[in-house]
PDB file of N, CA and C in Angstrom:
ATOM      1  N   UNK A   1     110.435  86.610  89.518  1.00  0.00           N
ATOM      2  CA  UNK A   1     109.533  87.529  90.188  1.00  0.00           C
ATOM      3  C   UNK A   1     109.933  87.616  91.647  1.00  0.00           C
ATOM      4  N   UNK A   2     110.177  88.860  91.908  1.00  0.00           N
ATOM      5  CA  UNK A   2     110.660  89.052  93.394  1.00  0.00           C
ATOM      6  C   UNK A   2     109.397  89.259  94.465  1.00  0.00           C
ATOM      7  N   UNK A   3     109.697  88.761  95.724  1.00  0.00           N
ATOM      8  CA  UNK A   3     108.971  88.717  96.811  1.00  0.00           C
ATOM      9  C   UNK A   3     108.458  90.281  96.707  1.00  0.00           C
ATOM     10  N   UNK A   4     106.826  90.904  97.030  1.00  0.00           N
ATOM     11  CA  UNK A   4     106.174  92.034  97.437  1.00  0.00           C
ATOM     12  C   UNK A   4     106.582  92.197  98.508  1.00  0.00           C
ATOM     13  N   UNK A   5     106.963  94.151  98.498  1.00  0.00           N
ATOM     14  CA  UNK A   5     107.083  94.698 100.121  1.00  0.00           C
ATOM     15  C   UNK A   5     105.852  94.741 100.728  1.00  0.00           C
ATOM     16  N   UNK A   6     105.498  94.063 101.774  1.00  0.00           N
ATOM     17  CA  UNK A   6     103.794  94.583 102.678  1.00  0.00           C
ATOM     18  C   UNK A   6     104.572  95.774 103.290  1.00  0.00           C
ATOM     19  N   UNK A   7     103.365  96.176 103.649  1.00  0.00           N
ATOM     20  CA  UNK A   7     103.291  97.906 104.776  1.00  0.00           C
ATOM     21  C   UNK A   7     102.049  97.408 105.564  1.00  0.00           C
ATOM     22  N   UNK A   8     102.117  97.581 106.758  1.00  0.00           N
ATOM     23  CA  UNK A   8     100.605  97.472 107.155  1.00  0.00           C
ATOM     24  C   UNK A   8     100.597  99.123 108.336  1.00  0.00           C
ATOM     25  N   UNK A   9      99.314  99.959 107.810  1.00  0.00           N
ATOM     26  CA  UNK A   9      99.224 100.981 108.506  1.00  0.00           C
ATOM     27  C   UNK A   9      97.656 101.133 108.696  1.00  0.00           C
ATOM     28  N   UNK A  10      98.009 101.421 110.217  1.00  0.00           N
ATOM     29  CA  UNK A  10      97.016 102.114 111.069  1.00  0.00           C
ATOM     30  C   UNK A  10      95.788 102.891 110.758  1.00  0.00           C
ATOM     31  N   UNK A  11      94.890 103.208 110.915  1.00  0.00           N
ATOM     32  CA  UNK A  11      93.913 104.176 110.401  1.00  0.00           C
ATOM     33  C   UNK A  11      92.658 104.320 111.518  1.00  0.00           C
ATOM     34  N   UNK A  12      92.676 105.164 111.569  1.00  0.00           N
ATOM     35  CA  UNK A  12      90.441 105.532 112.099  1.00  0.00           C
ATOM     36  C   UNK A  12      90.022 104.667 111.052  1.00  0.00           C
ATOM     37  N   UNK A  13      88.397 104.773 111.216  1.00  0.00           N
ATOM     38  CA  UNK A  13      87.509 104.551 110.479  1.00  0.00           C
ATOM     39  C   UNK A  13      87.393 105.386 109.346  1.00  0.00           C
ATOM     40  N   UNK A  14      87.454 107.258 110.143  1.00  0.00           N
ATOM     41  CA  UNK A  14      87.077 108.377 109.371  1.00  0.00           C
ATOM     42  C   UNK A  14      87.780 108.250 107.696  1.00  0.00           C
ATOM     43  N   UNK A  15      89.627 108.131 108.776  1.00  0.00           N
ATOM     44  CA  UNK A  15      90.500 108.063 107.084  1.00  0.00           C
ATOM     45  C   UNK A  15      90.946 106.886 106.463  1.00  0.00           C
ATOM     46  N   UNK A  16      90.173 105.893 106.554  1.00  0.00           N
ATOM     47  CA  UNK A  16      90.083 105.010 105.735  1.00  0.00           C
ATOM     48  C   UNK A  16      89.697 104.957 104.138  1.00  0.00           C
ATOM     49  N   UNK A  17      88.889 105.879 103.794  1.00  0.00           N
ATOM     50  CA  UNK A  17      88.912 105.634 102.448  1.00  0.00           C
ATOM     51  C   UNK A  17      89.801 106.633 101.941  1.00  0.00           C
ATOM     52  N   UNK A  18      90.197 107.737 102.594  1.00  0.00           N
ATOM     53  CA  UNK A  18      91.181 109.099 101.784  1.00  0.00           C
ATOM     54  C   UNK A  18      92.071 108.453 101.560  1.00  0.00           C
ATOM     55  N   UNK A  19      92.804 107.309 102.588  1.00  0.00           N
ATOM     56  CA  UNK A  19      93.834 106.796 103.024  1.00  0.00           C
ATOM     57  C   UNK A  19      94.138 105.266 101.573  1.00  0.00           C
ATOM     58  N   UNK A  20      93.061 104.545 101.182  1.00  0.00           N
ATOM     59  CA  UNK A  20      92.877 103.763 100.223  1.00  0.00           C
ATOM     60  C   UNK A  20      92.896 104.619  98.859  1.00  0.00           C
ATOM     61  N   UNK A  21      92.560 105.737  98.682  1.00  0.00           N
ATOM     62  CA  UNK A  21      92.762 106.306  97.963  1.00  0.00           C
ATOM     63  C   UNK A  21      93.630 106.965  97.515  1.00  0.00           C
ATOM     64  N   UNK A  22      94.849 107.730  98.639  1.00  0.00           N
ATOM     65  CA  UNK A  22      96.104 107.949  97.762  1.00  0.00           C
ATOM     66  C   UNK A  22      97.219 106.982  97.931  1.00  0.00           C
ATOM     67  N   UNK A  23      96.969 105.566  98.314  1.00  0.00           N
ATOM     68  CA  UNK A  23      97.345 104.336  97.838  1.00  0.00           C
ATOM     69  C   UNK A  23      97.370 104.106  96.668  1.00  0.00           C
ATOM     70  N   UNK A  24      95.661 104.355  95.968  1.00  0.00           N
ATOM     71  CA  UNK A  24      95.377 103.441  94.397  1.00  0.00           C
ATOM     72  C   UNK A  24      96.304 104.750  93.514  1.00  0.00           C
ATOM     73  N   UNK A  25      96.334 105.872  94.374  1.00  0.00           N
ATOM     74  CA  UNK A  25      97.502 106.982  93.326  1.00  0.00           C
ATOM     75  C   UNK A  25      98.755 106.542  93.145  1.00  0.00           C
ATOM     76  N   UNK A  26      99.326 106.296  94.230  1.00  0.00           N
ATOM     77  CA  UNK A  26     100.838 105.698  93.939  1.00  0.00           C
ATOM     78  C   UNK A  26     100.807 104.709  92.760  1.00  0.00           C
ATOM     79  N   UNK A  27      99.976 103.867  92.650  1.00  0.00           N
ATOM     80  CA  UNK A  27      99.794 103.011  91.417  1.00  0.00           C
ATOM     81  C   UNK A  27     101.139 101.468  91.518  1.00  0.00           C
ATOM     82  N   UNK A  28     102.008 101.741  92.352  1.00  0.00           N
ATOM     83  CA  UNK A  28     102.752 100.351  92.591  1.00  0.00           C
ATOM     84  C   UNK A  28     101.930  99.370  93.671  1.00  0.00           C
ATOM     85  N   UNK A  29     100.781  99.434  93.713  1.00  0.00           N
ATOM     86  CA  UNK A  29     100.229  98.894  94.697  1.00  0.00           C
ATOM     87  C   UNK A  29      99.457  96.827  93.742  1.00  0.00           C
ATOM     88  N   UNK A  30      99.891  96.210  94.586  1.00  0.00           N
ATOM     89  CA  UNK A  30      99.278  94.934  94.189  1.00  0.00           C
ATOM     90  C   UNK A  30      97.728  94.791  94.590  1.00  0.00           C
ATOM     91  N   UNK A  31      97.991  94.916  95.848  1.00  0.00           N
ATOM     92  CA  UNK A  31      96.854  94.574  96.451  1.00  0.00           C
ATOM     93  C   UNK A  31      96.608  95.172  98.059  1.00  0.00           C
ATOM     94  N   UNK A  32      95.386  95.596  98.203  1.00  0.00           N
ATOM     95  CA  UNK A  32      95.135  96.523  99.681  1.00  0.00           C
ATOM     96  C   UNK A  32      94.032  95.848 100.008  1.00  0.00           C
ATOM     97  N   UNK A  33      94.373  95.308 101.590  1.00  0.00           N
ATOM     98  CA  UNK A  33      93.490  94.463 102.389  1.00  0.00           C
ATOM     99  C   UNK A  33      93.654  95.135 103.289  1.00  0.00           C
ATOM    100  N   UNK A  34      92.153  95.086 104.106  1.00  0.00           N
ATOM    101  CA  UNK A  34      91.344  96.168 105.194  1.00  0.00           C
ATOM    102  C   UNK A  34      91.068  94.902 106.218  1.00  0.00           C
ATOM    103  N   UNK A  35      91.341  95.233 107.526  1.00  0.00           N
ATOM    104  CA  UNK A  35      91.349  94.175 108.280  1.00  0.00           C
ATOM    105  C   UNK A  35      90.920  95.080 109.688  1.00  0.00           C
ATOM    106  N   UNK A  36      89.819  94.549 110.511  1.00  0.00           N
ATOM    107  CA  UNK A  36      89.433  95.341 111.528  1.00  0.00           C
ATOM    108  C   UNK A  36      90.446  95.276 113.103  1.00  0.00           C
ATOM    109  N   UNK A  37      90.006  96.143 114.163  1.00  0.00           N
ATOM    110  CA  UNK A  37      91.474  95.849 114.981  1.00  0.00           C
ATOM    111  C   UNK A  37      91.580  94.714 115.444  1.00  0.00           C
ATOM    112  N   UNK A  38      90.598  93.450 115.330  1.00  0.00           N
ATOM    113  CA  UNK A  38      91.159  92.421 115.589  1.00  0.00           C
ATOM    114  C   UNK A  38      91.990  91.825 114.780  1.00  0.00           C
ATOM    115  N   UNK A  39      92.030  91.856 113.665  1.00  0.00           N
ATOM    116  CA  UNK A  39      92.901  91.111 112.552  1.00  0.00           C
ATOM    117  C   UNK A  39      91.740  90.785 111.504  1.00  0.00           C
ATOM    118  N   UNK A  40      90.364  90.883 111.862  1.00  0.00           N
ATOM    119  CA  UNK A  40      89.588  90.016 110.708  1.00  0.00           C
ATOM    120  C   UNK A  40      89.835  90.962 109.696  1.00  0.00           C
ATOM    121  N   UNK A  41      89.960  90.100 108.212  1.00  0.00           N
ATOM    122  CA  UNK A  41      89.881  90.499 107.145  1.00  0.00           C
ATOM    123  C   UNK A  41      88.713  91.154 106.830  1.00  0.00           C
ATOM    124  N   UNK A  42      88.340  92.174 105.872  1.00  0.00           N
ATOM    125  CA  UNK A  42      86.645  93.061 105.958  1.00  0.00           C
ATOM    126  C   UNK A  42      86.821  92.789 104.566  1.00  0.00           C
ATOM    127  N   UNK A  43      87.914  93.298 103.815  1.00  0.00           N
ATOM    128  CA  UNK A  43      88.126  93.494 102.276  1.00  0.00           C
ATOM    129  C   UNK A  43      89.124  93.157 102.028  1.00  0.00           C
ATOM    130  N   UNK A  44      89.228  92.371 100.481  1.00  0.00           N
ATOM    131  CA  UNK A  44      90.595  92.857 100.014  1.00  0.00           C
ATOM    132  C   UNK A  44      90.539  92.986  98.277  1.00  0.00           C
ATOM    133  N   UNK A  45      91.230  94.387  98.226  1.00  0.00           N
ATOM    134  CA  UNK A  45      91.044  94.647  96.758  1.00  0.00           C
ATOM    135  C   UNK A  45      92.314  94.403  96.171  1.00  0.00           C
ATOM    136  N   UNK A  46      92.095  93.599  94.867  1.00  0.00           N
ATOM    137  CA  UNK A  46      93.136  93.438  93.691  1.00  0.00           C
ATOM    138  C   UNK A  46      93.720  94.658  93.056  1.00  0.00           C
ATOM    139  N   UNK A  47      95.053  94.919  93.178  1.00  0.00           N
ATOM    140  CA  UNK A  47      94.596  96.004  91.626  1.00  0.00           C
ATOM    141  C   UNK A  47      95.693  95.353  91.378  1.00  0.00           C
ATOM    142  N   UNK A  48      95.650  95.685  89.539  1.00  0.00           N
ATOM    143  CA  UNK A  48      96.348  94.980  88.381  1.00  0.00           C
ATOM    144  C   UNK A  48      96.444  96.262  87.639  1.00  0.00           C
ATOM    145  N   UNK A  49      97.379  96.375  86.415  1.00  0.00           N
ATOM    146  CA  UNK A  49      97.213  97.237  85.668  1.00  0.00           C
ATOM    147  C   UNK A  49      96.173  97.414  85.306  1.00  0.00           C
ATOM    148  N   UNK A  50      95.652  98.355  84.700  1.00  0.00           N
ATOM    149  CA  UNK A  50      94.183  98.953  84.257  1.00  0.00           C
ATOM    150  C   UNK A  50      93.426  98.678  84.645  1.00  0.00           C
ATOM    151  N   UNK A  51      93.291  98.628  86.577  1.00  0.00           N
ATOM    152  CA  UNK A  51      92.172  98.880  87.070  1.00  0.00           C
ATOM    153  C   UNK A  51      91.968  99.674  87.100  1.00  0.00           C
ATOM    154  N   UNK A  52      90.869 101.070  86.922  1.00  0.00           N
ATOM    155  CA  UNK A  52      90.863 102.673  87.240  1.00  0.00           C
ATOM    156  C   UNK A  52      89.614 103.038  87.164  1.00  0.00           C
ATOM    157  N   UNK A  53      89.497 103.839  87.573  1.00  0.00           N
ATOM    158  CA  UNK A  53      88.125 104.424  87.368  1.00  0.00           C
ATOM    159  C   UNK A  53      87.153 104.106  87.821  1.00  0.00           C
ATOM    160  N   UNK A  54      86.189 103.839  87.146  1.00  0.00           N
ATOM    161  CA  UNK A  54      85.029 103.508  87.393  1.00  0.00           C
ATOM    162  C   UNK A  54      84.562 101.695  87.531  1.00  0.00           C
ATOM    163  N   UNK A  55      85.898 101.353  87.168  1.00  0.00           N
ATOM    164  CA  UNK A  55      86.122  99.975  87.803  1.00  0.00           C
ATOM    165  C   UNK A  55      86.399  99.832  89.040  1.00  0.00           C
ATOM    166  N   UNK A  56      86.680 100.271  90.060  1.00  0.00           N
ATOM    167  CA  UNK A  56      87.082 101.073  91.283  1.00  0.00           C
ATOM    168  C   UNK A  56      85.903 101.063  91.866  1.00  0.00           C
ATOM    169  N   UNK A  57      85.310 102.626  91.564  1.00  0.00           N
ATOM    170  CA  UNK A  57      84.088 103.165  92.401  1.00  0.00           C
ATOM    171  C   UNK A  57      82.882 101.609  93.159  1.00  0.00           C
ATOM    172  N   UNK A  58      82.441 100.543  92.580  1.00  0.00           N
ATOM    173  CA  UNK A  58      81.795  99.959  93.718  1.00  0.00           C
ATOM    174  C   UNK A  58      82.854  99.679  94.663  1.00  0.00           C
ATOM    175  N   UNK A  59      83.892  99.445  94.692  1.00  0.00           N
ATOM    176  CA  UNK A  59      84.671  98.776  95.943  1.00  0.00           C
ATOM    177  C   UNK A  59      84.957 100.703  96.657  1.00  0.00           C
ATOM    178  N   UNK A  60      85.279 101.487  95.954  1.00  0.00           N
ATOM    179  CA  UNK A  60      85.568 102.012  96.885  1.00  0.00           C
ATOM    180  C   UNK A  60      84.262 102.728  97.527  1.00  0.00           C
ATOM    181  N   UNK A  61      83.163 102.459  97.131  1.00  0.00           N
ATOM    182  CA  UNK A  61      81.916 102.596  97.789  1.00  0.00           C
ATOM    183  C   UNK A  61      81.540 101.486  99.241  1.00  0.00           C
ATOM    184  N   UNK A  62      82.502 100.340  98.839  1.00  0.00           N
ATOM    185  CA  UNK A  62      81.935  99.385  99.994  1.00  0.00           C
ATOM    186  C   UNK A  62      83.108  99.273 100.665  1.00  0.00           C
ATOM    187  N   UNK A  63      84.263 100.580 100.749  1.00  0.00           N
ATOM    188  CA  UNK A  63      85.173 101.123 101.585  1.00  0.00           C
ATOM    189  C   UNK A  63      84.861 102.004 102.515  1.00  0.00           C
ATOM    190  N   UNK A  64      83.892 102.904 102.086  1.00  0.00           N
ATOM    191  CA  UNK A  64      83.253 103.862 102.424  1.00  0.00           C
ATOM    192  C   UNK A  64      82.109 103.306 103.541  1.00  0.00           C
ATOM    193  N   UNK A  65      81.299 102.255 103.461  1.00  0.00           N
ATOM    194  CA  UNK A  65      80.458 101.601 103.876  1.00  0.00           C
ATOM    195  C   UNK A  65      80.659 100.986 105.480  1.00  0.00           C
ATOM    196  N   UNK A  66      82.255 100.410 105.368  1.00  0.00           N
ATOM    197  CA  UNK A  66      83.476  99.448 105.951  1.00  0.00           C
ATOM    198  C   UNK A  66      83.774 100.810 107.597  1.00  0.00           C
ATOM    199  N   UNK A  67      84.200 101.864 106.988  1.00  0.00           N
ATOM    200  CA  UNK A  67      85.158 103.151 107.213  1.00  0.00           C
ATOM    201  C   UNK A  67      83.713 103.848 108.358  1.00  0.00           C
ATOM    202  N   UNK A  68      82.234 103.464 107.976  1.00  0.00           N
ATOM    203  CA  UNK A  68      81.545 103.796 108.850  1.00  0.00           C
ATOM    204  C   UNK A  68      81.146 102.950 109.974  1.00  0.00           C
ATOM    205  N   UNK A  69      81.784 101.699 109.581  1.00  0.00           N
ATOM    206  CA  UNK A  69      80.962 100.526 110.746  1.00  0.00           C
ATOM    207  C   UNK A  69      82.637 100.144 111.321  1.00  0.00           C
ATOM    208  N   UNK A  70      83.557 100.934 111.244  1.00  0.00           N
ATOM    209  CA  UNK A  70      84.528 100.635 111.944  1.00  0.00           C
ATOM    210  C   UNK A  70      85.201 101.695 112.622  1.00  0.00           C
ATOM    211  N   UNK A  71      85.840 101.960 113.873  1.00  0.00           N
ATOM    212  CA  UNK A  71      86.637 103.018 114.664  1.00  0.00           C
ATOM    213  C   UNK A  71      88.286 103.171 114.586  1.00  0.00           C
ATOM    214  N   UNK A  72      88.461 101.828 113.876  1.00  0.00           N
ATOM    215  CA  UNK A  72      89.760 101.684 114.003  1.00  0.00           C
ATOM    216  C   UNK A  72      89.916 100.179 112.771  1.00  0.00           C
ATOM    217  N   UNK A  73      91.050 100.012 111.957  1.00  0.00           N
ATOM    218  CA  UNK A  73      91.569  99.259 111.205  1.00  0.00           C
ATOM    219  C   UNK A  73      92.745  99.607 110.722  1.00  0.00           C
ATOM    220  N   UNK A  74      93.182  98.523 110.033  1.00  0.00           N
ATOM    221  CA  UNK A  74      94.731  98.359 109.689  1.00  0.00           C
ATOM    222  C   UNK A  74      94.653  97.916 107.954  1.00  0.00           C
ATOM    223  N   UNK A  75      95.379  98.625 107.461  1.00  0.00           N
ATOM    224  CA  UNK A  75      95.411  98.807 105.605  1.00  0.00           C
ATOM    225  C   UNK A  75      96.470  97.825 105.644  1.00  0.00           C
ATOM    226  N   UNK A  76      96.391  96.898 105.237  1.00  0.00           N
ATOM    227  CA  UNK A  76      97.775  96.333 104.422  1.00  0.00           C
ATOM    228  C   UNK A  76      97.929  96.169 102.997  1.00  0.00           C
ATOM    229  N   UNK A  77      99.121  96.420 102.784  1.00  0.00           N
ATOM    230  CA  UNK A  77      99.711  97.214 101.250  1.00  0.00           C
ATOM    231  C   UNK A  77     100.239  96.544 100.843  1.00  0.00           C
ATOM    232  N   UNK A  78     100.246  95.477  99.667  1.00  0.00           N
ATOM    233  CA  UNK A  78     100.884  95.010  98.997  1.00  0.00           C
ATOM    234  C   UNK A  78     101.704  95.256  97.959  1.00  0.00           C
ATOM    235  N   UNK A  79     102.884  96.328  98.110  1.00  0.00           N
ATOM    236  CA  UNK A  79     103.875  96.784  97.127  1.00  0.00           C
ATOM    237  C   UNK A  79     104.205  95.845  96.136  1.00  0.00           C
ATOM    238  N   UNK A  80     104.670  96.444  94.593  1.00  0.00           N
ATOM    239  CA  UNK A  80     105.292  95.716  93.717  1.00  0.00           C
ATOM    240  C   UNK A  80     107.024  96.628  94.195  1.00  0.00           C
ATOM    241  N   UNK A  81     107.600  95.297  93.833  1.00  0.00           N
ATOM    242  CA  UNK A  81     109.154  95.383  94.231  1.00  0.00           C
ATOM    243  C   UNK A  81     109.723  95.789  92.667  1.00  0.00           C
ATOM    244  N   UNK A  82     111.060  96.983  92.352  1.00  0.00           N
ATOM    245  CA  UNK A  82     111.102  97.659  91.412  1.00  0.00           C
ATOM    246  C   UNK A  82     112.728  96.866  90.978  1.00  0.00           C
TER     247      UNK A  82
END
């Protein structure tokens, strides 16, 4: 099993969840942790194969939640390596 590529990108508050969301589209994603501009961790979501749907919707509701009580955060992306 090879080492995951991270990405860590920038965001408002505003596009924080559009932004988590065409993440969970790409679908090579391990895992996406939301961290405010200091560095604190807020969230971090798993995904595994057949997470989708409506398995999803509470977290990305308490993304949505996150995205209003923050001005600024940093997405980090946990790529699967191909």
């Amino acid at each position: 099993m090879s080492e995951p590529i991270i990405e860590e990108i920038k965001v408002s508050g505003e596009q924080l969840l559009a932004k988590v969301r065409e993440l969970i589209r790409e679908g090579n994603i391990r895992r996406i942790t939301i961290a405010d501009k200091d560095g604190k961790v807020l969230m971090t979501l798993p995904l595994t194969l057949g997470v989708v749907g409506a398995i999803l919707a509470p977290s990305l509701a308490a993304i949505g939640a996150i995205a209003a009580l923050v001005t600024e955060c940093t997405v980090k992306v946990e790529r699967e390596t191909q």
